[in-house]
N, C-alpha and C. Protein backbone atom coordinates (compact mmCIF):
# COMPACT_ATOMS: atom_id res chain seq x y z
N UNK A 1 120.27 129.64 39.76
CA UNK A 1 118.96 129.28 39.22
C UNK A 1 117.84 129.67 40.19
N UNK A 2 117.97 129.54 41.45
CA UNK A 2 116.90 129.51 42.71
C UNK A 2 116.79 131.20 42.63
N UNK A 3 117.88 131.81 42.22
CA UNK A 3 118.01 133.15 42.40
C UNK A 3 117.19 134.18 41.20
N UNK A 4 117.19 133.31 40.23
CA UNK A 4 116.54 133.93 38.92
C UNK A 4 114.69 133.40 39.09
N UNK A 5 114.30 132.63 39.68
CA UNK A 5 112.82 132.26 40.02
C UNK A 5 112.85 133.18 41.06
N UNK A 6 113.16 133.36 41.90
CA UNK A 6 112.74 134.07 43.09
C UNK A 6 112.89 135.58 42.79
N UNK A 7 113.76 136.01 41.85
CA UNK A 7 113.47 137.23 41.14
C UNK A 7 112.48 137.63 40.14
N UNK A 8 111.77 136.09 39.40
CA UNK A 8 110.63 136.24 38.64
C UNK A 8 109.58 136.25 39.39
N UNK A 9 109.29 135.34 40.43
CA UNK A 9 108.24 135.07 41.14
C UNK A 9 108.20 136.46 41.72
N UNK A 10 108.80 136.77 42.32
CA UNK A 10 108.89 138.44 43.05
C UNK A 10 108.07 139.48 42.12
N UNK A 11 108.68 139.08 40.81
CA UNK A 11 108.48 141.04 39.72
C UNK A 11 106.55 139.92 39.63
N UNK A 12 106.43 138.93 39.70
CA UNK A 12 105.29 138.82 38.70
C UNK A 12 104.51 138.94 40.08
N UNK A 13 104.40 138.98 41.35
CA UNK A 13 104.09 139.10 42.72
C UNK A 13 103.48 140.79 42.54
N UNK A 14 104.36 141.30 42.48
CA UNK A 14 104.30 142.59 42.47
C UNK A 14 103.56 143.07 41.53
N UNK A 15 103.44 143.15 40.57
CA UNK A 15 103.01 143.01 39.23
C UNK A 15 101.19 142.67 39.62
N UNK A 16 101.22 141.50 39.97
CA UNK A 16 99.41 141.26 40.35
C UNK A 16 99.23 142.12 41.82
N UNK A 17 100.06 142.41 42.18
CA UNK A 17 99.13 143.94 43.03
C UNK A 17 98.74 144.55 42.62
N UNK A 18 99.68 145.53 41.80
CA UNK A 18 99.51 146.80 41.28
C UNK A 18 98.47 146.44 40.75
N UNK A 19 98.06 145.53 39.73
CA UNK A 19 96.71 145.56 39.01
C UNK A 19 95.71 145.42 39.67
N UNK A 20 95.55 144.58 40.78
CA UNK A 20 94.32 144.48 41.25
C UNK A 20 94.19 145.94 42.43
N UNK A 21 95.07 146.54 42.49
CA UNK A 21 94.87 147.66 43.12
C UNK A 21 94.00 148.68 42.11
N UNK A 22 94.78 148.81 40.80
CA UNK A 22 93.70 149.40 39.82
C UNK A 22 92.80 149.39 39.61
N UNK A 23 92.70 147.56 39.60
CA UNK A 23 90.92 147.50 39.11
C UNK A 23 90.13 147.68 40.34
N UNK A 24 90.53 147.72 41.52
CA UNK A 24 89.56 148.30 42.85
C UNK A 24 89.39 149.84 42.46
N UNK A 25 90.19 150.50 41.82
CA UNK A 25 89.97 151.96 41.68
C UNK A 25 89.11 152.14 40.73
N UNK A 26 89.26 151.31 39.13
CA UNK A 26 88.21 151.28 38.27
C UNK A 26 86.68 150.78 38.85
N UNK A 27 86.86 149.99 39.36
CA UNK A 27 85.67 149.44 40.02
C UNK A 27 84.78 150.61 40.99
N UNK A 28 85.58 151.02 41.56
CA UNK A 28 84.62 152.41 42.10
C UNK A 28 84.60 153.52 41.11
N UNK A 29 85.32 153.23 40.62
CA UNK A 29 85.02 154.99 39.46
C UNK A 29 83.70 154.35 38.45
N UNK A 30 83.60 153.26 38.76
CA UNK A 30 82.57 152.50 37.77
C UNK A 30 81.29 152.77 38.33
N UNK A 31 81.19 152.17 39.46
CA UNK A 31 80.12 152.45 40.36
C UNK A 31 79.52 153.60 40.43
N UNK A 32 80.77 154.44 41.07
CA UNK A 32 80.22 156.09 40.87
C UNK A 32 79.64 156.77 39.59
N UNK A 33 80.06 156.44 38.38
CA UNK A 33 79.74 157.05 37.18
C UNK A 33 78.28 156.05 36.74
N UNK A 34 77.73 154.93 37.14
CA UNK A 34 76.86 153.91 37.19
C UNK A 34 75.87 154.82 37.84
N UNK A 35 76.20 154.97 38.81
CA UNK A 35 75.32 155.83 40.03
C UNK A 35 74.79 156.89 39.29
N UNK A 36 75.69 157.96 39.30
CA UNK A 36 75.31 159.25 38.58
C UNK A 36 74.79 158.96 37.49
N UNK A 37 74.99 158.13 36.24
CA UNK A 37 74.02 157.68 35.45
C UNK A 37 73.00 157.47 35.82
N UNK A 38 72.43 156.76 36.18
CA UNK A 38 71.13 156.34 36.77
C UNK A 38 70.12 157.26 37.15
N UNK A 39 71.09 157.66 38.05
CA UNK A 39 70.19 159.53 38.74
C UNK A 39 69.46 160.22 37.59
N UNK A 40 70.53 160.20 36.40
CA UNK A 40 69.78 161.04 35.60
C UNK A 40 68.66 160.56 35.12
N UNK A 41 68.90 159.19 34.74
CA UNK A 41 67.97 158.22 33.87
C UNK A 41 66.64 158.36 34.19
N UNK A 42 66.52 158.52 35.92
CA UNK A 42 65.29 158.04 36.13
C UNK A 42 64.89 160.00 36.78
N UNK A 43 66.03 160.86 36.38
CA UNK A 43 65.67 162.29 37.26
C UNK A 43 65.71 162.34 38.49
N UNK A 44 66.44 161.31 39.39
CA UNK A 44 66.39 161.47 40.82
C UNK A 44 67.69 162.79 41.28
N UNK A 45 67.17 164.02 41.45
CA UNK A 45 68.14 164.71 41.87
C UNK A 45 68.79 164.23 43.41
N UNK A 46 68.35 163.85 44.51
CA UNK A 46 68.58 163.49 45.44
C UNK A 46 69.68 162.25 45.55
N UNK A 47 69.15 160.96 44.71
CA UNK A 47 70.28 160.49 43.91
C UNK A 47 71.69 160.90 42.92
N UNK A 48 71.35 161.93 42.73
CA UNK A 48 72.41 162.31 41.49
C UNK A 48 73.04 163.19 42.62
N UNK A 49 72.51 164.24 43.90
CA UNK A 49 73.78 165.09 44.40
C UNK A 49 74.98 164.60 45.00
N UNK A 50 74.83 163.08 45.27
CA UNK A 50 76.38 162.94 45.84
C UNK A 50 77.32 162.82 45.54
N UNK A 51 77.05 162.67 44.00
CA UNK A 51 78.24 162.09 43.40
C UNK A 51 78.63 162.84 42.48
N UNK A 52 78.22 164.65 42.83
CA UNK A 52 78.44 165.64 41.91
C UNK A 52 79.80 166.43 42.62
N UNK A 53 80.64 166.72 42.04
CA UNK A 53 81.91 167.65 42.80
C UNK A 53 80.91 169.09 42.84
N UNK A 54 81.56 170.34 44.03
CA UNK A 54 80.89 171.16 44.09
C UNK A 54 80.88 171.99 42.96
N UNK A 55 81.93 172.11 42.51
CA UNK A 55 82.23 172.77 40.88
C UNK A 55 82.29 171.86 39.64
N UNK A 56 81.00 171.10 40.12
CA UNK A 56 81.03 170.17 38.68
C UNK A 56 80.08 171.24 37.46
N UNK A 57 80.74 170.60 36.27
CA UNK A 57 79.88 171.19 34.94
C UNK A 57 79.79 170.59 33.77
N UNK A 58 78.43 170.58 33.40
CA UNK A 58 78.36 169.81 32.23
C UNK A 58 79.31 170.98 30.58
N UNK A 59 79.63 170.15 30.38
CA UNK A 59 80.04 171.01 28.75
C UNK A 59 79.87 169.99 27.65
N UNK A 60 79.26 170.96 27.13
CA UNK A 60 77.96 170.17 25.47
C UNK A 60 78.81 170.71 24.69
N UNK A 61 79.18 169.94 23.45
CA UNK A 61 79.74 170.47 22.48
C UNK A 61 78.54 170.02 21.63
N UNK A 62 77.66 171.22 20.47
CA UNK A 62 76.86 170.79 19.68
C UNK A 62 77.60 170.77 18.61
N UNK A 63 77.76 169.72 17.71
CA UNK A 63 78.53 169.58 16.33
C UNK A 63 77.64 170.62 15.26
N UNK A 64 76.38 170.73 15.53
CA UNK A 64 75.20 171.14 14.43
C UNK A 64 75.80 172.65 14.66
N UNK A 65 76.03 173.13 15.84
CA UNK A 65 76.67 174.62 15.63
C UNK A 65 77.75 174.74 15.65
N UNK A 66 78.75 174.04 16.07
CA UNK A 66 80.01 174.35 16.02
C UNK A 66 80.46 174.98 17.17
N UNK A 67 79.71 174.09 18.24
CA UNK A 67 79.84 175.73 19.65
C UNK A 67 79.69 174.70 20.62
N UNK A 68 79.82 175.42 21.59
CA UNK A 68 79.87 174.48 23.25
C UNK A 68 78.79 175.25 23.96
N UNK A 69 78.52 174.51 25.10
CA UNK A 69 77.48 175.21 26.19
C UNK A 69 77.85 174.47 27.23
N UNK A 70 78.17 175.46 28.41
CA UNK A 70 79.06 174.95 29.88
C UNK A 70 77.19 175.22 30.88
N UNK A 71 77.13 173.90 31.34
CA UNK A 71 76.31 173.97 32.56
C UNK A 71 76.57 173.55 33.92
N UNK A 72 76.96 175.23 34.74
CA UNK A 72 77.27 174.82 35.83
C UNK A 72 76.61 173.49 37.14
N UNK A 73 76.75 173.90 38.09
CA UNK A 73 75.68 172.57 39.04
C UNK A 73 74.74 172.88 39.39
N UNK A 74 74.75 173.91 39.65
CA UNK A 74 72.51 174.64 39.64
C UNK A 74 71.93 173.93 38.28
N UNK A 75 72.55 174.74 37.57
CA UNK A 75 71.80 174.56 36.43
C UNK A 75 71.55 173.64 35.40
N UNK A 76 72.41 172.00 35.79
CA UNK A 76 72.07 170.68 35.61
C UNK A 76 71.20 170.17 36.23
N UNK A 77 71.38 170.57 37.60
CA UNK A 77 70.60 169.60 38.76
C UNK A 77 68.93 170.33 38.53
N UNK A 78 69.07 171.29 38.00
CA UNK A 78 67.78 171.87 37.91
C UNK A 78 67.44 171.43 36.44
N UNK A 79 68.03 171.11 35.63
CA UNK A 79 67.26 170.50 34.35
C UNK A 79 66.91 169.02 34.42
N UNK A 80 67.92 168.35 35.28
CA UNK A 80 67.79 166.82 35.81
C UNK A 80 66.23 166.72 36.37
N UNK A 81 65.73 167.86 37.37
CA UNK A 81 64.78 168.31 37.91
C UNK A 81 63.36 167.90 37.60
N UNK A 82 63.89 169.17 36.09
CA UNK A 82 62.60 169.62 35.99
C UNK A 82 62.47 168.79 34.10
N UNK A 83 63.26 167.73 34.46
CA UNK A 83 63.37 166.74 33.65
C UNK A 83 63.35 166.76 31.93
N UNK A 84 63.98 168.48 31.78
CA UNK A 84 64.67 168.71 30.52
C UNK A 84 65.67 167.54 29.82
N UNK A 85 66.70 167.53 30.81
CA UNK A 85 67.29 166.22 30.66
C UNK A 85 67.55 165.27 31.32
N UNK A 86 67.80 163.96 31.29
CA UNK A 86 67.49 162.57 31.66
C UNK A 86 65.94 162.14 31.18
N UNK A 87 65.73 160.84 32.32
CA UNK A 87 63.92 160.78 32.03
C UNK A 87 64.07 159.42 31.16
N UNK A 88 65.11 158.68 30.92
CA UNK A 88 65.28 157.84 30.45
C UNK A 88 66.68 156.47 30.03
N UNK A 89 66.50 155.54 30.44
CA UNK A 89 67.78 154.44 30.78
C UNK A 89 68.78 154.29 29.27
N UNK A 90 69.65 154.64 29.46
CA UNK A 90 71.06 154.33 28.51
C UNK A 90 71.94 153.56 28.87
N UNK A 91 72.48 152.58 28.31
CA UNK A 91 73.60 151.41 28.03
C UNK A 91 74.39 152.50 27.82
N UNK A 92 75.84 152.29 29.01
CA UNK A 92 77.15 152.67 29.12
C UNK A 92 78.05 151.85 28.46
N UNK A 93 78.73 152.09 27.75
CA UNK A 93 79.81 151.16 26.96
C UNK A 93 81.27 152.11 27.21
N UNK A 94 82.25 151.69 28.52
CA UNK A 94 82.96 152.26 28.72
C UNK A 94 84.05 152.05 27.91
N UNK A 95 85.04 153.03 27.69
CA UNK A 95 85.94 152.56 26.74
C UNK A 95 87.19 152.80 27.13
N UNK A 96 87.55 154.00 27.55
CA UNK A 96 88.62 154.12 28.35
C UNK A 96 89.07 154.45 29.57
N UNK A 97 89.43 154.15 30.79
CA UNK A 97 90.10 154.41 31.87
C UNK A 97 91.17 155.19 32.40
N UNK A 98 91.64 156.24 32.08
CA UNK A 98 92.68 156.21 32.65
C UNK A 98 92.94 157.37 33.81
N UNK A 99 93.56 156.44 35.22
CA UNK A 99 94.08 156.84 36.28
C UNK A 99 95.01 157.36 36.69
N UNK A 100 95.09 159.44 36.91
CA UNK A 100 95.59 160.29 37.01
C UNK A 100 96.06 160.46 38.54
N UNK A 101 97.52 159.39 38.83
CA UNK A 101 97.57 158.96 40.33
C UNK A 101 96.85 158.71 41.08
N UNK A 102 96.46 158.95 42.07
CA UNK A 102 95.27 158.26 42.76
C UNK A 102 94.03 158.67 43.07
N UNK A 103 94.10 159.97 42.90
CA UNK A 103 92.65 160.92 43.39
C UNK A 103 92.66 161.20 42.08
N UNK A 104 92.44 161.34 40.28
CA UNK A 104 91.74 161.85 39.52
C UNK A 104 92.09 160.28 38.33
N UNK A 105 90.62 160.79 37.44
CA UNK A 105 90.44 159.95 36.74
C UNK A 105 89.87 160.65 35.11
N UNK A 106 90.40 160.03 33.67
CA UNK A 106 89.32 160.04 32.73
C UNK A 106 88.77 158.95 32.21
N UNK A 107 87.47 159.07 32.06
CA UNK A 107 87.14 157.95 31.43
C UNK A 107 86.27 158.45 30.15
N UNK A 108 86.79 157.64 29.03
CA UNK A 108 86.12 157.40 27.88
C UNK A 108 84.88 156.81 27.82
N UNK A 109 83.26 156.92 27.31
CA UNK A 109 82.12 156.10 27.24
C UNK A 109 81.68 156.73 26.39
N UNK A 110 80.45 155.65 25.79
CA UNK A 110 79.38 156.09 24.57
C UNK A 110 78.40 155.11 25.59
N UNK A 111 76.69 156.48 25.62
CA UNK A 111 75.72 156.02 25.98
C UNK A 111 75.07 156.42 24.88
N UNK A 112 74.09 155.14 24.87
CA UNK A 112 73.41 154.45 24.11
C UNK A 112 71.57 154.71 24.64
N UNK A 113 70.60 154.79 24.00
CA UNK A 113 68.90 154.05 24.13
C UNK A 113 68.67 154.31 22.64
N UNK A 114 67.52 153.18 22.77
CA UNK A 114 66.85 153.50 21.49
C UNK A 114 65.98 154.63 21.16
N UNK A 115 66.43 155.08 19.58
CA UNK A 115 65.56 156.23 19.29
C UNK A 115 65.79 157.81 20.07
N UNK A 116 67.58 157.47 20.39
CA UNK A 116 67.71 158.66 21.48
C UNK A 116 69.06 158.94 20.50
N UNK A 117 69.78 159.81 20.37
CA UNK A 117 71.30 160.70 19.98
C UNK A 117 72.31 159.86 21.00
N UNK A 118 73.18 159.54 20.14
CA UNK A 118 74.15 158.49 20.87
C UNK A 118 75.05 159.68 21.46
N UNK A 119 75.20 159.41 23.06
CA UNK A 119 76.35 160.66 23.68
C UNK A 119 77.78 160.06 23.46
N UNK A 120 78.94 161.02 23.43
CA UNK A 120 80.11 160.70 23.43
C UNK A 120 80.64 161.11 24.75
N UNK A 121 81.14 160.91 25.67
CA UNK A 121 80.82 161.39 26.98
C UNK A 121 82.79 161.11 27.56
N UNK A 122 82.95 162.17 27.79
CA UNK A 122 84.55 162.40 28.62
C UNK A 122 84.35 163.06 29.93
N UNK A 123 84.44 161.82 30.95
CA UNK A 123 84.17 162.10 32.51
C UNK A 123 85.56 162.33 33.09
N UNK A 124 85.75 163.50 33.80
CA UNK A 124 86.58 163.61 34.93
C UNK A 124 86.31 163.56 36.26
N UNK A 125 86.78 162.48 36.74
CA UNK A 125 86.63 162.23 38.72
C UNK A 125 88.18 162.61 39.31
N UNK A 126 87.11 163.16 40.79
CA UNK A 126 88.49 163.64 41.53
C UNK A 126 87.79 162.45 43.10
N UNK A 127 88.88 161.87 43.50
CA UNK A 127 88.87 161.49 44.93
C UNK A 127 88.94 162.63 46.28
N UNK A 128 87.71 162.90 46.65
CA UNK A 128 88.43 163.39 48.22
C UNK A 128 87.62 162.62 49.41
N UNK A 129 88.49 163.19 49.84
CA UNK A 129 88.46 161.99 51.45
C UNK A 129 87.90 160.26 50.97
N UNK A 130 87.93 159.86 49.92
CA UNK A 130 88.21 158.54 49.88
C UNK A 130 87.07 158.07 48.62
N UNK A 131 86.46 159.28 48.20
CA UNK A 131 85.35 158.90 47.67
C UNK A 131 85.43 159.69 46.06
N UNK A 132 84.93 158.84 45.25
CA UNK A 132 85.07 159.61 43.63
C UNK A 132 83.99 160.47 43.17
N UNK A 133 83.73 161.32 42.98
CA UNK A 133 82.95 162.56 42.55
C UNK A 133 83.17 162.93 41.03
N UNK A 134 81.90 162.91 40.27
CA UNK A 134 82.27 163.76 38.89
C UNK A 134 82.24 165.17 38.70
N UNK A 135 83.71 165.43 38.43
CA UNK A 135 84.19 166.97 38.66
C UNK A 135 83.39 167.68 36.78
N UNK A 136 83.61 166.93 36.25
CA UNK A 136 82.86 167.57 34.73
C UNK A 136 82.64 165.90 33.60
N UNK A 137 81.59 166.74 32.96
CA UNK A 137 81.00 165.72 32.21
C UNK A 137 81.22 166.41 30.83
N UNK A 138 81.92 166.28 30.08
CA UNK A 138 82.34 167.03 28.85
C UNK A 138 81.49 165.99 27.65
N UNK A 139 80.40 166.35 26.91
CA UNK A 139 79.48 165.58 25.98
C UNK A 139 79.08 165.89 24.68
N UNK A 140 79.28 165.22 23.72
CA UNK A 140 79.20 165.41 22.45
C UNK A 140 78.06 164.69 22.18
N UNK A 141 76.94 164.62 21.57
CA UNK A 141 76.05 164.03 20.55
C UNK A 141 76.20 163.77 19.20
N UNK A 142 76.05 162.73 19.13
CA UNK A 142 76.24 161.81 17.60
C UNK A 142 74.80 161.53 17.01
N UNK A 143 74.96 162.23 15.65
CA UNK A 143 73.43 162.02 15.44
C UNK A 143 73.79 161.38 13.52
């Protein structure tokens, strides 16, 4: 009997690591994608470069054409800029998580403002040297 508790207590021991090890990883992939949100919101490029991978790229899928448009990192950070896009605060409603071993991540979200095209937004983060970076922002508009 002592032997079958101490084998439960053990798996369910183990068990609340692993998770709270996760949610420390969600928790920064949260932050970071919080961050980089923001940057845009308000156009702070200076804010928004740290948390860009060097080969990050936006990719737009427009439903109205049936077509995509890839924007490398010049050429975001320069519309962030010159405030083509951002320039305004959106509600993140994350939806899915999921953690690609320990250095990469996707996450599922829909951002939200009023009177704005609701984004459908599929983020990929990569960890290096300890820190999460958005490697591509893959975005659909819902209109």
């Amino acid at each position: 009997m002592k032997t079958k508790i101490l084998t439960l207590l053990t798996i369910v021991v183990l068990f609340s690591c692993k998770s709270k090890a996760q949610n420390g990883n969600t928790d920064d992939i949260k932050s970071t994608l919080t961050s980089y949100i923001h940057a845009g919101d308000i156009n702070d490029v200076a804010k928004l470069k740290p948390y860009l991978h060097d080969d990050f790229r936006v990719v737009l899928y427009d439903t109205k054409k049936d077509a995509t448009s890839i924007l490398d990192k010049k050429t975001y950070v320069s519309f962030i800029k010159t405030k083509k896009f951002g320039g305004y605060e959106r509600t993140a409603n994350y939806e899915d998580i999921q953690l690609i071993g320990n250095n990469m991540a996707s996450i599922k979200m829909t951002l939200t403002s009023p009177g704005k095209p609701t984004l459908k937004n599929f983020y990929s983060l990569v960890k290096i040297k300890g820190k999460w970076l958005v490697f591509q922002d893959f975005v659909t508009l819902i209109f």
